[in-house]
PDB file of N, CA and C in Angstrom:
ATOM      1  N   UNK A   1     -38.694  15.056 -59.458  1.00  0.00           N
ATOM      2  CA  UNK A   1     -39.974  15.007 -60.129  1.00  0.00           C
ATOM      3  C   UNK A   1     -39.816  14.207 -61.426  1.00  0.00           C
ATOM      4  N   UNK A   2     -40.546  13.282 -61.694  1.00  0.00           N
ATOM      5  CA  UNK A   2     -40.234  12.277 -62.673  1.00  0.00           C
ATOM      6  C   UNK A   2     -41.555  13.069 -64.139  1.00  0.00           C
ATOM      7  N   UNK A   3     -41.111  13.380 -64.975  1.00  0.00           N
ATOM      8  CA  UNK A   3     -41.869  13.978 -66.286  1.00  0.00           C
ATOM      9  C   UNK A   3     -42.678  13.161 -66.791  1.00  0.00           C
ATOM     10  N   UNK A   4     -42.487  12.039 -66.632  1.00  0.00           N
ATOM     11  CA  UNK A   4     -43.339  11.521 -67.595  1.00  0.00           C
ATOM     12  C   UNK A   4     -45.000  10.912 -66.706  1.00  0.00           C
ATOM     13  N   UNK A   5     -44.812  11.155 -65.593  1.00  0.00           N
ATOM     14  CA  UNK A   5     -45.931  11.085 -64.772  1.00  0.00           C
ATOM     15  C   UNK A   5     -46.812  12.063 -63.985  1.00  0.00           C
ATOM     16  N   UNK A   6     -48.158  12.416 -63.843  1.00  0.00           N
ATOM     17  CA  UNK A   6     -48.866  13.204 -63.536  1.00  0.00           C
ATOM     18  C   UNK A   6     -48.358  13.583 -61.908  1.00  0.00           C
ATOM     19  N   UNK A   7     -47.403  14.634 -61.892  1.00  0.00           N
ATOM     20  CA  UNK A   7     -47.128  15.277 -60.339  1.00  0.00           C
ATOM     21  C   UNK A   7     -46.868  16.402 -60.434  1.00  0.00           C
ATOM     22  N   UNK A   8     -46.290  17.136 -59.296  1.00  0.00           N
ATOM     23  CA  UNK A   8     -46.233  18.530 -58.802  1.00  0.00           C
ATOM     24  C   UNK A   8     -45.540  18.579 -57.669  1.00  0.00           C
ATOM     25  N   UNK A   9     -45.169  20.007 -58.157  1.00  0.00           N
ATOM     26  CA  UNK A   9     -44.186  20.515 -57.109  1.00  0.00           C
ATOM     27  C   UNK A   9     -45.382  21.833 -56.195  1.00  0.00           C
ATOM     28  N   UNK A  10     -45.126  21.807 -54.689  1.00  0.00           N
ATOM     29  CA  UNK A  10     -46.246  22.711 -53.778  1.00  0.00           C
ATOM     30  C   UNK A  10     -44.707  23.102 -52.920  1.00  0.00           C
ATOM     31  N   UNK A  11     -45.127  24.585 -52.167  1.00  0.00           N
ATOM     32  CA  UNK A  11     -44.446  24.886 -51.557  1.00  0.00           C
ATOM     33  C   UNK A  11     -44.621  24.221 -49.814  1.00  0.00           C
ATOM     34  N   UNK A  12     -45.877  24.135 -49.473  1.00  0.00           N
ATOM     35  CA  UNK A  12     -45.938  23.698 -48.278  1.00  0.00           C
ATOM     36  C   UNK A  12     -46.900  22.541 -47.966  1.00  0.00           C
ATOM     37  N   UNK A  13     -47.983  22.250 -49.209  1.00  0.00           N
ATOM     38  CA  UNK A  13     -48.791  20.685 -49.238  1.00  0.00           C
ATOM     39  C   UNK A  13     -47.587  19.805 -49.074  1.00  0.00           C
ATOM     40  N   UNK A  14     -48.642  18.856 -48.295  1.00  0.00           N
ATOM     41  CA  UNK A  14     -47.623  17.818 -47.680  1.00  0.00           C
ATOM     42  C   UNK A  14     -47.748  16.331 -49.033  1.00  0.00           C
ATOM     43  N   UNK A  15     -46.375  16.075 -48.996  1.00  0.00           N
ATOM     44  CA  UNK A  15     -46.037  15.018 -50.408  1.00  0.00           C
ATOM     45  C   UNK A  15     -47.023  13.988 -50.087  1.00  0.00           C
ATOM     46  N   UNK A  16     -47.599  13.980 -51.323  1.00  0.00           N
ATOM     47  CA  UNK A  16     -48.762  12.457 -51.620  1.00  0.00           C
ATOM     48  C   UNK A  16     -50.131  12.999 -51.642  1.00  0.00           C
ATOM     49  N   UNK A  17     -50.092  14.722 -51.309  1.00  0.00           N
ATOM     50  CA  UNK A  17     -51.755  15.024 -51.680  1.00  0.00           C
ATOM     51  C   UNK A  17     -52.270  15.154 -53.199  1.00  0.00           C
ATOM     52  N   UNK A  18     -53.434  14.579 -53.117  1.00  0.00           N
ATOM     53  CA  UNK A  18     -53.497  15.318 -54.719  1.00  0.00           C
ATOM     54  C   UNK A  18     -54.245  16.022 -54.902  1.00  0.00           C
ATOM     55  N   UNK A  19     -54.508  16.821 -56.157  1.00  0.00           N
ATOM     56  CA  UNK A  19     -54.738  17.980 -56.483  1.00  0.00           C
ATOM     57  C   UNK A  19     -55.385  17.856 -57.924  1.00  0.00           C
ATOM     58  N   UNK A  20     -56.602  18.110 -58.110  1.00  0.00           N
ATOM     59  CA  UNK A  20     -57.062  18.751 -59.403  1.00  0.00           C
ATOM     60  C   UNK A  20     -57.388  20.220 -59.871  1.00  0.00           C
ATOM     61  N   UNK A  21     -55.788  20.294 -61.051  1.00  0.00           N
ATOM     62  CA  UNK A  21     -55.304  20.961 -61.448  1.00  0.00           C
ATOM     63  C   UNK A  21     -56.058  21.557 -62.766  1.00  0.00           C
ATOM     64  N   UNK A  22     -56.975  22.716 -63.003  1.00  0.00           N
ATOM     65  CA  UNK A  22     -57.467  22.945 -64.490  1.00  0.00           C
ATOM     66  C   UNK A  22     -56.865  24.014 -65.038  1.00  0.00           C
ATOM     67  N   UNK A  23     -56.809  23.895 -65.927  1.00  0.00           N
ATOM     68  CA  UNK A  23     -56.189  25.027 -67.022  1.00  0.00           C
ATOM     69  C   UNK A  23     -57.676  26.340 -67.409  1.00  0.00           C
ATOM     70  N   UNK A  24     -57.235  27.384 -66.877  1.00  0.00           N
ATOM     71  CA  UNK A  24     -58.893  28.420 -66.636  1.00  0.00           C
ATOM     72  C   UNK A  24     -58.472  28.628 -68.129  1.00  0.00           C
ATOM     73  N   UNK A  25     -57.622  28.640 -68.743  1.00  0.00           N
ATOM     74  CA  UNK A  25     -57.721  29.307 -70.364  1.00  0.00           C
ATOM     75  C   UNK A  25     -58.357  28.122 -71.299  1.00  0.00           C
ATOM     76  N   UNK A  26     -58.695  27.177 -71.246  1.00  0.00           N
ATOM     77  CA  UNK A  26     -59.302  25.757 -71.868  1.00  0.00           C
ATOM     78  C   UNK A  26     -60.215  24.849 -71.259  1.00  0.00           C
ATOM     79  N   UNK A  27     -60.122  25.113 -69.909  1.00  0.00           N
ATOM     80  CA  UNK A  27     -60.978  24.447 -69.027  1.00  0.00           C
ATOM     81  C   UNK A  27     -60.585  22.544 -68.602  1.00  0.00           C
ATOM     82  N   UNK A  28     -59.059  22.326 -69.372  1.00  0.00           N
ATOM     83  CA  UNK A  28     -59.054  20.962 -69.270  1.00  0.00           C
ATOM     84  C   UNK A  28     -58.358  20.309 -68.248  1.00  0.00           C
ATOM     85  N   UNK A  29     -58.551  19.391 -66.932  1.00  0.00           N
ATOM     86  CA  UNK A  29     -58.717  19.262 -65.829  1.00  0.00           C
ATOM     87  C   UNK A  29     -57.391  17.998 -65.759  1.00  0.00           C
ATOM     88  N   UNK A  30     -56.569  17.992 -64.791  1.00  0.00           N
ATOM     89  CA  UNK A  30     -55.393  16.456 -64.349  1.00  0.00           C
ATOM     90  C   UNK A  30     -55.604  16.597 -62.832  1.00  0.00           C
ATOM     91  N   UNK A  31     -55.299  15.493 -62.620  1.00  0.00           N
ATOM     92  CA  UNK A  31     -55.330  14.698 -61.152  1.00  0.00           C
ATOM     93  C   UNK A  31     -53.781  14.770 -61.199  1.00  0.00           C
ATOM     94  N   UNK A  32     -53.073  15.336 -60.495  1.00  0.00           N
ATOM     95  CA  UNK A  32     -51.774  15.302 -59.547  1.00  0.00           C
ATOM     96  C   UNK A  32     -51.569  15.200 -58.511  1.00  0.00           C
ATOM     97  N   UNK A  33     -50.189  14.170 -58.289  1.00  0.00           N
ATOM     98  CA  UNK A  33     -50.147  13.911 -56.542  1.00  0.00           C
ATOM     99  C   UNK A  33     -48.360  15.036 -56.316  1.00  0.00           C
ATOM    100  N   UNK A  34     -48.548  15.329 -55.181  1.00  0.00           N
ATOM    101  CA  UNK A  34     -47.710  16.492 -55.296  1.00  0.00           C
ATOM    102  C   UNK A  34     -46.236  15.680 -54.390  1.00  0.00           C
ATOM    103  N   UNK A  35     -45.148  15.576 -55.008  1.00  0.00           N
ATOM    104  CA  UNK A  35     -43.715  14.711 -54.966  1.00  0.00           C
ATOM    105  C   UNK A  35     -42.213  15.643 -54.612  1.00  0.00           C
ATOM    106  N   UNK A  36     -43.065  17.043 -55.017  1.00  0.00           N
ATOM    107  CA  UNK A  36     -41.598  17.825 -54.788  1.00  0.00           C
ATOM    108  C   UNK A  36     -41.729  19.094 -54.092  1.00  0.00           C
ATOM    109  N   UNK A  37     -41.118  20.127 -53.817  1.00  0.00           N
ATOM    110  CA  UNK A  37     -41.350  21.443 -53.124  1.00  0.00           C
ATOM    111  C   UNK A  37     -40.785  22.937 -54.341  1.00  0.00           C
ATOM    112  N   UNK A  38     -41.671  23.021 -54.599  1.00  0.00           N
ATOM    113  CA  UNK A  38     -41.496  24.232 -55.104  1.00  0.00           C
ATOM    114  C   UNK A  38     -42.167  25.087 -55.755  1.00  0.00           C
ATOM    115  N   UNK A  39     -42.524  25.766 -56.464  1.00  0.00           N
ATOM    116  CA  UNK A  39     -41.895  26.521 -57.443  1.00  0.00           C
ATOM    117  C   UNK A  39     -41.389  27.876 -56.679  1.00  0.00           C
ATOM    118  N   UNK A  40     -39.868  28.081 -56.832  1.00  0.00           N
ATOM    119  CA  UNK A  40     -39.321  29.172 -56.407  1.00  0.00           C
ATOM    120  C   UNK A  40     -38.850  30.634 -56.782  1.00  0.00           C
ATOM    121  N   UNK A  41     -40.209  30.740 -57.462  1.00  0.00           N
ATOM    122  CA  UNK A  41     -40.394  31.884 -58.644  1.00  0.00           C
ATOM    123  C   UNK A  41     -41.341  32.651 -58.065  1.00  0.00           C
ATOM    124  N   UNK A  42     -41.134  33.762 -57.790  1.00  0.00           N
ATOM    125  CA  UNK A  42     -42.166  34.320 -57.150  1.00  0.00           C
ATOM    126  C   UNK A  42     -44.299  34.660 -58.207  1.00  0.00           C
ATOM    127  N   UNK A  43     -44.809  34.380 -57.589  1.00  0.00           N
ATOM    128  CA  UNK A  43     -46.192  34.784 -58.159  1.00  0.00           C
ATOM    129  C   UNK A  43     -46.468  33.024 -58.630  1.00  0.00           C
ATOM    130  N   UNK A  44     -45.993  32.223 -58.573  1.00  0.00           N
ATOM    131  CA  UNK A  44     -45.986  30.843 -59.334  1.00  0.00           C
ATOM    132  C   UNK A  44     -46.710  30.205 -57.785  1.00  0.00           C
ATOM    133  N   UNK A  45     -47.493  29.134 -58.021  1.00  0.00           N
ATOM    134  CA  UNK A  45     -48.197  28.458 -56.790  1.00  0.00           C
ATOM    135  C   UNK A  45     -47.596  26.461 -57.199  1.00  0.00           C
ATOM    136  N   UNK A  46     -47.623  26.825 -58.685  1.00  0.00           N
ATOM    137  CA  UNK A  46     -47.485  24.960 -58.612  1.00  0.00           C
ATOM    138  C   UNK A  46     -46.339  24.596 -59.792  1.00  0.00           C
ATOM    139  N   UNK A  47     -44.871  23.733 -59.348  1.00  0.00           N
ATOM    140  CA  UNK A  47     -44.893  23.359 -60.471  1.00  0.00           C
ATOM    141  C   UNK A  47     -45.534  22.066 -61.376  1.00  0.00           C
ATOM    142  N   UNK A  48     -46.341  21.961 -62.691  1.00  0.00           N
ATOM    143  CA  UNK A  48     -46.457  20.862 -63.113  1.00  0.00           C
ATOM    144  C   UNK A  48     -45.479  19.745 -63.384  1.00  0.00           C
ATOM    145  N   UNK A  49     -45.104  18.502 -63.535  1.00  0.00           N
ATOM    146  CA  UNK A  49     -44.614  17.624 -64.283  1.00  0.00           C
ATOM    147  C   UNK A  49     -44.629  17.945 -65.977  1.00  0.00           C
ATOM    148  N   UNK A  50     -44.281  17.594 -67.047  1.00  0.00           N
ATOM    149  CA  UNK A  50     -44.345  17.654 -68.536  1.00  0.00           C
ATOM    150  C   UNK A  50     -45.449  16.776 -68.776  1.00  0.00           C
ATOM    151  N   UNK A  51     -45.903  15.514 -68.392  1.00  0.00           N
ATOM    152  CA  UNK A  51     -47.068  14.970 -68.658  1.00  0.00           C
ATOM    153  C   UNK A  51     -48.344  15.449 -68.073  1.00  0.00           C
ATOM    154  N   UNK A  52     -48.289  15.761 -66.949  1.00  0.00           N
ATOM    155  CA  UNK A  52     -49.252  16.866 -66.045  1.00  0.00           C
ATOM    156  C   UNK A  52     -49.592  17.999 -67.165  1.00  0.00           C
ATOM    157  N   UNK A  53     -48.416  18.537 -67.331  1.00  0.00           N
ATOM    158  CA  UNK A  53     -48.313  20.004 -68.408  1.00  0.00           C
ATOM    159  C   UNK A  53     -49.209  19.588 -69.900  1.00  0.00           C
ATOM    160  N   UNK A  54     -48.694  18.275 -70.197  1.00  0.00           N
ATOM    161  CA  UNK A  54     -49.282  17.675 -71.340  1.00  0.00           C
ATOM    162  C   UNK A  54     -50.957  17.935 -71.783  1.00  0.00           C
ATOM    163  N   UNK A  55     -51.804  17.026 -70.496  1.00  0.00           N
ATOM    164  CA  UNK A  55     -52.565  16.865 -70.791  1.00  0.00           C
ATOM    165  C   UNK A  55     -54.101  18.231 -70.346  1.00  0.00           C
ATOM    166  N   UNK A  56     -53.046  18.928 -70.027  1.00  0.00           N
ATOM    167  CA  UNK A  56     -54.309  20.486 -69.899  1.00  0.00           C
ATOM    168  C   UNK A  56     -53.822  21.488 -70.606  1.00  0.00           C
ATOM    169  N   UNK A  57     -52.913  21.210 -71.645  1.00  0.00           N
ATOM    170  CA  UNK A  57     -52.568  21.433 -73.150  1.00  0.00           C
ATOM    171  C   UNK A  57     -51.867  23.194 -72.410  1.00  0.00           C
ATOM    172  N   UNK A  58     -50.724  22.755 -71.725  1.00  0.00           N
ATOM    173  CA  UNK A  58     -49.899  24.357 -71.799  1.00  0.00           C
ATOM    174  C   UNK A  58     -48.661  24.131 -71.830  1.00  0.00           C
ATOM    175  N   UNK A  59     -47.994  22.974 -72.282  1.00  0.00           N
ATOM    176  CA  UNK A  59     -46.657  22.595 -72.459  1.00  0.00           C
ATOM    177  C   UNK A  59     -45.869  23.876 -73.199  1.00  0.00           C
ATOM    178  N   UNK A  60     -46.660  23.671 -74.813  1.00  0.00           N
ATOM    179  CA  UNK A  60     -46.488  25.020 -75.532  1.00  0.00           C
ATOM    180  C   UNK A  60     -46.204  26.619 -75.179  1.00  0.00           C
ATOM    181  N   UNK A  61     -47.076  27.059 -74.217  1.00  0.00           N
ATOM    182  CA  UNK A  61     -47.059  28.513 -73.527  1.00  0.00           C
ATOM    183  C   UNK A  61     -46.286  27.976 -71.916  1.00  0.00           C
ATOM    184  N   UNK A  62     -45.650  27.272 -71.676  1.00  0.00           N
ATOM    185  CA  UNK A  62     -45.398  27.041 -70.439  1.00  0.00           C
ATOM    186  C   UNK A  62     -45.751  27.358 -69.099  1.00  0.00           C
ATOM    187  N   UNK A  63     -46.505  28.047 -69.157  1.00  0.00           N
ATOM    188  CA  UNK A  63     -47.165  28.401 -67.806  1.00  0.00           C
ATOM    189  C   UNK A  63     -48.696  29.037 -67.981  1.00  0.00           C
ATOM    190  N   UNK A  64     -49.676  29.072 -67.269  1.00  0.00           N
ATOM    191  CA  UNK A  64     -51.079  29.008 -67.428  1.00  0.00           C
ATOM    192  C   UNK A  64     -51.176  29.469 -66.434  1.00  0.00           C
ATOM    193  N   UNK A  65     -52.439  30.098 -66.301  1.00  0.00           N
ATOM    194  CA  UNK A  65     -52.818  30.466 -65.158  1.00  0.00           C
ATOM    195  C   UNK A  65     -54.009  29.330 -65.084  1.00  0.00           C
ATOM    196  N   UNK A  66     -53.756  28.537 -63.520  1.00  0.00           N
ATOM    197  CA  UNK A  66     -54.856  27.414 -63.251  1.00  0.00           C
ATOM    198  C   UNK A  66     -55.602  27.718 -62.028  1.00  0.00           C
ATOM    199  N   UNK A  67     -56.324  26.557 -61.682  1.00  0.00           N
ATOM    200  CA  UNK A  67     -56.895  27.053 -60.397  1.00  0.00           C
ATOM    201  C   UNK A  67     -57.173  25.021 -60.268  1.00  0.00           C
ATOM    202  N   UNK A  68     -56.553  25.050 -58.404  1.00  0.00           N
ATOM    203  CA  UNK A  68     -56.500  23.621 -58.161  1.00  0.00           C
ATOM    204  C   UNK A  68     -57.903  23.244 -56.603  1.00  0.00           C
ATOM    205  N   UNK A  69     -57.794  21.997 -56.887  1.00  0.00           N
ATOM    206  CA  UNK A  69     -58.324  22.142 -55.706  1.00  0.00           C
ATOM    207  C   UNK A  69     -57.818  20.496 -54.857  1.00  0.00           C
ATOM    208  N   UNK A  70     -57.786  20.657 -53.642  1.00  0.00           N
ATOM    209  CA  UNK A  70     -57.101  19.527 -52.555  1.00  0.00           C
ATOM    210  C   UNK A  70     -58.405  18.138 -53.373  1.00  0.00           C
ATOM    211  N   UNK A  71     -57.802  17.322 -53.943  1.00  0.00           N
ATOM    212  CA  UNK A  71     -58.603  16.146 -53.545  1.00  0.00           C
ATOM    213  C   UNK A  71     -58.554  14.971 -52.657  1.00  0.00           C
ATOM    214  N   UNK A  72     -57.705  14.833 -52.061  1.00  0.00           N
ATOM    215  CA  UNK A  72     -56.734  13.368 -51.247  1.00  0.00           C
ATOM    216  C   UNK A  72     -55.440  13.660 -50.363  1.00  0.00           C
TER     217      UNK A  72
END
């Protein structure tokens, strides 16, 4: 997963879908295409990228509770 670009890690979406990703505590919305498999933490659905993380402002608290939806 490369950080400095808008992606994600899914456990079973197939690589190259994307996904708009919002942050429910701020409401602020990224377009991610999903590049890796995981998050292997239980209760976790997505990992972000750090620029992904960046721009729906939860870098700081590291994890958010979001809500995505399939776009592509």
């Amino acid at each position: 997963m490369n950080p400095t670009i808008n992606t994600a890690a899914h456990r079973s979406l197939a690589f190259g879908t994307k996904l708009k990703v919002t942050n429910r505590n701020n409401g602020r919305s990224v377009v991610v295409r999903v590049n890796d498999r995981g998050p292997f933490i239980r209760g976790r659905v997505l990992d972000l990228s750090r620029a992904a993380a960046q721009n729906i402002g939860m870098v700081s608290s590291g994890t958010a509770k979001v809500c995505y939806e399939v776009i592509g």
